[in-house]
C-alpha atoms as a PDB file:
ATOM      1  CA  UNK A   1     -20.513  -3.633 -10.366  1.00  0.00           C
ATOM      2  CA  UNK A   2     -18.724  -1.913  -7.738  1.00  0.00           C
ATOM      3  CA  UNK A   3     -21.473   0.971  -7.628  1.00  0.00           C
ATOM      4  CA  UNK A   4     -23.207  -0.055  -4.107  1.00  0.00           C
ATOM      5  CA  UNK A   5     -21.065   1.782  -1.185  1.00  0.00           C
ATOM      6  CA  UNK A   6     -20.210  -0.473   1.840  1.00  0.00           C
ATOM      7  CA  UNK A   7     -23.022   1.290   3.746  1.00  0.00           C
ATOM      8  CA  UNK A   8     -25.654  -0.219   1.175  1.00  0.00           C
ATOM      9  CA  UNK A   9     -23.843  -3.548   0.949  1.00  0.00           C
ATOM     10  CA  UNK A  10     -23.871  -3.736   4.414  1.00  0.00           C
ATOM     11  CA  UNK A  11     -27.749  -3.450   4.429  1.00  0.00           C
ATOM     12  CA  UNK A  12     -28.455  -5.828   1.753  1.00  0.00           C
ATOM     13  CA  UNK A  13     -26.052  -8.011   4.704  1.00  0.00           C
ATOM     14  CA  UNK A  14     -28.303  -6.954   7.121  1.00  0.00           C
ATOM     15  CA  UNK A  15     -31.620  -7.491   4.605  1.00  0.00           C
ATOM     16  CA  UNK A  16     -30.561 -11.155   4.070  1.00  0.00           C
ATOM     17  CA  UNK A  17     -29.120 -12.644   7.611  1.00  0.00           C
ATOM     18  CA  UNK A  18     -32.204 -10.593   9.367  1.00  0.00           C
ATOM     19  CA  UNK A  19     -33.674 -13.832  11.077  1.00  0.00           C
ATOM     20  CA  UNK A  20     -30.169 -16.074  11.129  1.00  0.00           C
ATOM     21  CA  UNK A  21     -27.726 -16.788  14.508  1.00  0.00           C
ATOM     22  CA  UNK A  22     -25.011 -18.356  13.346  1.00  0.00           C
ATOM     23  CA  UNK A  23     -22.297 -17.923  10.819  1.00  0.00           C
ATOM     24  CA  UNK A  24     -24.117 -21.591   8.902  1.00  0.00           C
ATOM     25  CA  UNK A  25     -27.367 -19.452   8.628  1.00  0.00           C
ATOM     26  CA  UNK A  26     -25.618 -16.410   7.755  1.00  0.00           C
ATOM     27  CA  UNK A  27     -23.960 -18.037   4.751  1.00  0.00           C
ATOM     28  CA  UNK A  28     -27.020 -20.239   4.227  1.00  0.00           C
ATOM     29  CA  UNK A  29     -29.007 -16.655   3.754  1.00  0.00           C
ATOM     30  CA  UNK A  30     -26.930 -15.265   1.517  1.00  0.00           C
ATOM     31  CA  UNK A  31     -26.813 -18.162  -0.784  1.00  0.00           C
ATOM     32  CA  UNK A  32     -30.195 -18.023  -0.937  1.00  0.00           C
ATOM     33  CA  UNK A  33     -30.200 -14.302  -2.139  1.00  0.00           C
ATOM     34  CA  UNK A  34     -27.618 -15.133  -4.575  1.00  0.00           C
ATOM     35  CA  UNK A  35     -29.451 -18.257  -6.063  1.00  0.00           C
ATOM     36  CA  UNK A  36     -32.827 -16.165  -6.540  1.00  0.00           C
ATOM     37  CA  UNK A  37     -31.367 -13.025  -7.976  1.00  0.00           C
ATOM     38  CA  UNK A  38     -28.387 -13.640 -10.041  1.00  0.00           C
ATOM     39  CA  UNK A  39     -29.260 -14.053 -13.427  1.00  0.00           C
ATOM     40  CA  UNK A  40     -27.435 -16.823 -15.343  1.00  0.00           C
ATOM     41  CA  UNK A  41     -26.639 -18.418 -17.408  1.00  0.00           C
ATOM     42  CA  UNK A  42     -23.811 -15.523 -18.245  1.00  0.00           C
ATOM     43  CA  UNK A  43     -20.194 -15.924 -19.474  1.00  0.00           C
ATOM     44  CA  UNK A  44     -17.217 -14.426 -17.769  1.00  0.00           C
ATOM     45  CA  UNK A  45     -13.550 -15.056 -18.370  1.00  0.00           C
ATOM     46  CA  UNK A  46     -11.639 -17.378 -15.869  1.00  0.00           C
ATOM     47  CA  UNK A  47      -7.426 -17.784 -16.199  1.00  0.00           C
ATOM     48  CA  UNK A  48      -8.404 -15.992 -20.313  1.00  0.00           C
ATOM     49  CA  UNK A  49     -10.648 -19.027 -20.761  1.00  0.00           C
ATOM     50  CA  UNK A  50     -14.457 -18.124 -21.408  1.00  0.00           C
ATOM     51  CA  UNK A  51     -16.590 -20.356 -19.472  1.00  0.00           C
ATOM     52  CA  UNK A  52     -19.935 -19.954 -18.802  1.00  0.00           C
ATOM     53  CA  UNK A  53     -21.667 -19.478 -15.401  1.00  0.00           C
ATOM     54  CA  UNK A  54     -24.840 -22.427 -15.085  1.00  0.00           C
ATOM     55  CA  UNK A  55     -25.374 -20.994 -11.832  1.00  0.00           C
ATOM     56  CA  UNK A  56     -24.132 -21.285  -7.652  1.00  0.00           C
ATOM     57  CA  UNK A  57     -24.205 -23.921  -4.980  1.00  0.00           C
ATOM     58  CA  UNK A  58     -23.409 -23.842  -1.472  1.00  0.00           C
ATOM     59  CA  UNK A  59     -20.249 -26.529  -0.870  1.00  0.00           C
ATOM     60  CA  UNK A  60     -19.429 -28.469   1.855  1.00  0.00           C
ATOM     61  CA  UNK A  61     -17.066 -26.448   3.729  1.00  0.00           C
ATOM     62  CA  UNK A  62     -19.974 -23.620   3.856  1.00  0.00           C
ATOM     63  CA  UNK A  63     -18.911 -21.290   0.789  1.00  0.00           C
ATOM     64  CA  UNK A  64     -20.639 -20.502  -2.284  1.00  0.00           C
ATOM     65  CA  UNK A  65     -19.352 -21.857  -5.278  1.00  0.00           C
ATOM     66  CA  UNK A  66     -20.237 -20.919  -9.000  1.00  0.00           C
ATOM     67  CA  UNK A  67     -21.218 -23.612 -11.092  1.00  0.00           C
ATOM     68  CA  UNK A  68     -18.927 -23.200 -13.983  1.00  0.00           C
ATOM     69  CA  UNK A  69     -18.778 -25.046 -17.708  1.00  0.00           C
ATOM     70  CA  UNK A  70     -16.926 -25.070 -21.013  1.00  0.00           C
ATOM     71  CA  UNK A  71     -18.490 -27.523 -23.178  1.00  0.00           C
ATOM     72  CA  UNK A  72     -18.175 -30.781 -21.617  1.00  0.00           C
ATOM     73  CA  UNK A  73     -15.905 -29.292 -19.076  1.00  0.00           C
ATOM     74  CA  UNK A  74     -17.010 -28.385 -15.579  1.00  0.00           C
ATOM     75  CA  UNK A  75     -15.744 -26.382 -12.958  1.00  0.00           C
ATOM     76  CA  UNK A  76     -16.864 -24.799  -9.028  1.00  0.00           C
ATOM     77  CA  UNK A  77     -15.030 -21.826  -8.506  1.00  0.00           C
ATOM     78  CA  UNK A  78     -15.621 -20.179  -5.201  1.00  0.00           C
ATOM     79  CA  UNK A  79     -17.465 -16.846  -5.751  1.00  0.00           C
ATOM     80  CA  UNK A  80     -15.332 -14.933  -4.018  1.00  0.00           C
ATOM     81  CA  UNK A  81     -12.851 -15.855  -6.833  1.00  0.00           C
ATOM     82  CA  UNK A  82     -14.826 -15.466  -9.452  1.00  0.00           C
ATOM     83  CA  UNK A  83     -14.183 -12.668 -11.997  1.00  0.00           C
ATOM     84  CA  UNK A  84     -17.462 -11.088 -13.268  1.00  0.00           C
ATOM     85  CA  UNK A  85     -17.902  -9.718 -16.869  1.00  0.00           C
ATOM     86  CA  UNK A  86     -18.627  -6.409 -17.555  1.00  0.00           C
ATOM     87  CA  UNK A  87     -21.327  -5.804 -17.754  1.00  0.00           C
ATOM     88  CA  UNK A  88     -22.401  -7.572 -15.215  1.00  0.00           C
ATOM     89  CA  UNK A  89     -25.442  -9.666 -14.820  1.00  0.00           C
ATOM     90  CA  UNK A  90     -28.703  -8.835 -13.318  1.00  0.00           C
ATOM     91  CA  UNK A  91     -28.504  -9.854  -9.312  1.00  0.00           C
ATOM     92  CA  UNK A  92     -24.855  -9.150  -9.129  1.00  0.00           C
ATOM     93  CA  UNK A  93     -25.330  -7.009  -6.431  1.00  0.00           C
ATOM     94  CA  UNK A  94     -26.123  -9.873  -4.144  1.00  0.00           C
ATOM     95  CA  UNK A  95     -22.333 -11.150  -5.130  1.00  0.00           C
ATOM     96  CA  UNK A  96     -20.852  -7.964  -4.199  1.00  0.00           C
ATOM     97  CA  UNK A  97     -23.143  -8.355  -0.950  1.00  0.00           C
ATOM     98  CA  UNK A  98     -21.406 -11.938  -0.357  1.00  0.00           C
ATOM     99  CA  UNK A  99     -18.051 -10.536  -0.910  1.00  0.00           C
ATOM    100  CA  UNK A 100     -18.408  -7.802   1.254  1.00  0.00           C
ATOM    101  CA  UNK A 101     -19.521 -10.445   4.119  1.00  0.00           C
ATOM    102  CA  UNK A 102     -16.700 -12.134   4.108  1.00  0.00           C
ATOM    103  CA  UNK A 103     -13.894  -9.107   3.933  1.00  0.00           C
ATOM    104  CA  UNK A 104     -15.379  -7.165   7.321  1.00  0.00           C
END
């Protein structure tokens, strides 16, 4: 986590929205990358409560959202919000990717 440079973030960017026009699509794309590459189910720690990570959605208002639980408990938290453990999970790369979208 936090090893890919913005240059190679950028390109995994570039690798997902290749084919998309609009900021939907864009979003749409990366979702899709996220969903097939993130490995879960994996726990993380969210306000010092464990929870565990089911896996991601894409929400109404056009973010992704993590698909959160704590035994009966459930919980979206936007990904961009979303502390990751360390280590992280396979695919996390793709959530870095998704971050780094939305802060250029």
């Amino acid at each position: 986590m936090g090893a890919l440079s913005k240059r190679e973030l950028a390109a995994l960017v570039e690798e997902a929205t290749v084919d998309t026009y609009d900021e939907y699509e864009k979003v749409s794309a990366l979702f899709t990358a996220v969903e097939e590459n993130l490995a879960v189910p994996f726990s993380t720690s969210v306000l010092g409560v464990e929870v565990t990570v089911r896996g991601v959605d894409l929400s109404r208002d056009g973010r992704i959202v993590a698909l959160c639980t704590r035994r009966e408990f459930r919980q979206v938290i936007g990904l961009l919000d979303l502390p990751l453990p360390d280590p992280a999970p396979d695919g996390v790369e793709w959530v870095e990717a998704y971050r780094h979208y939305w802060v250029q």
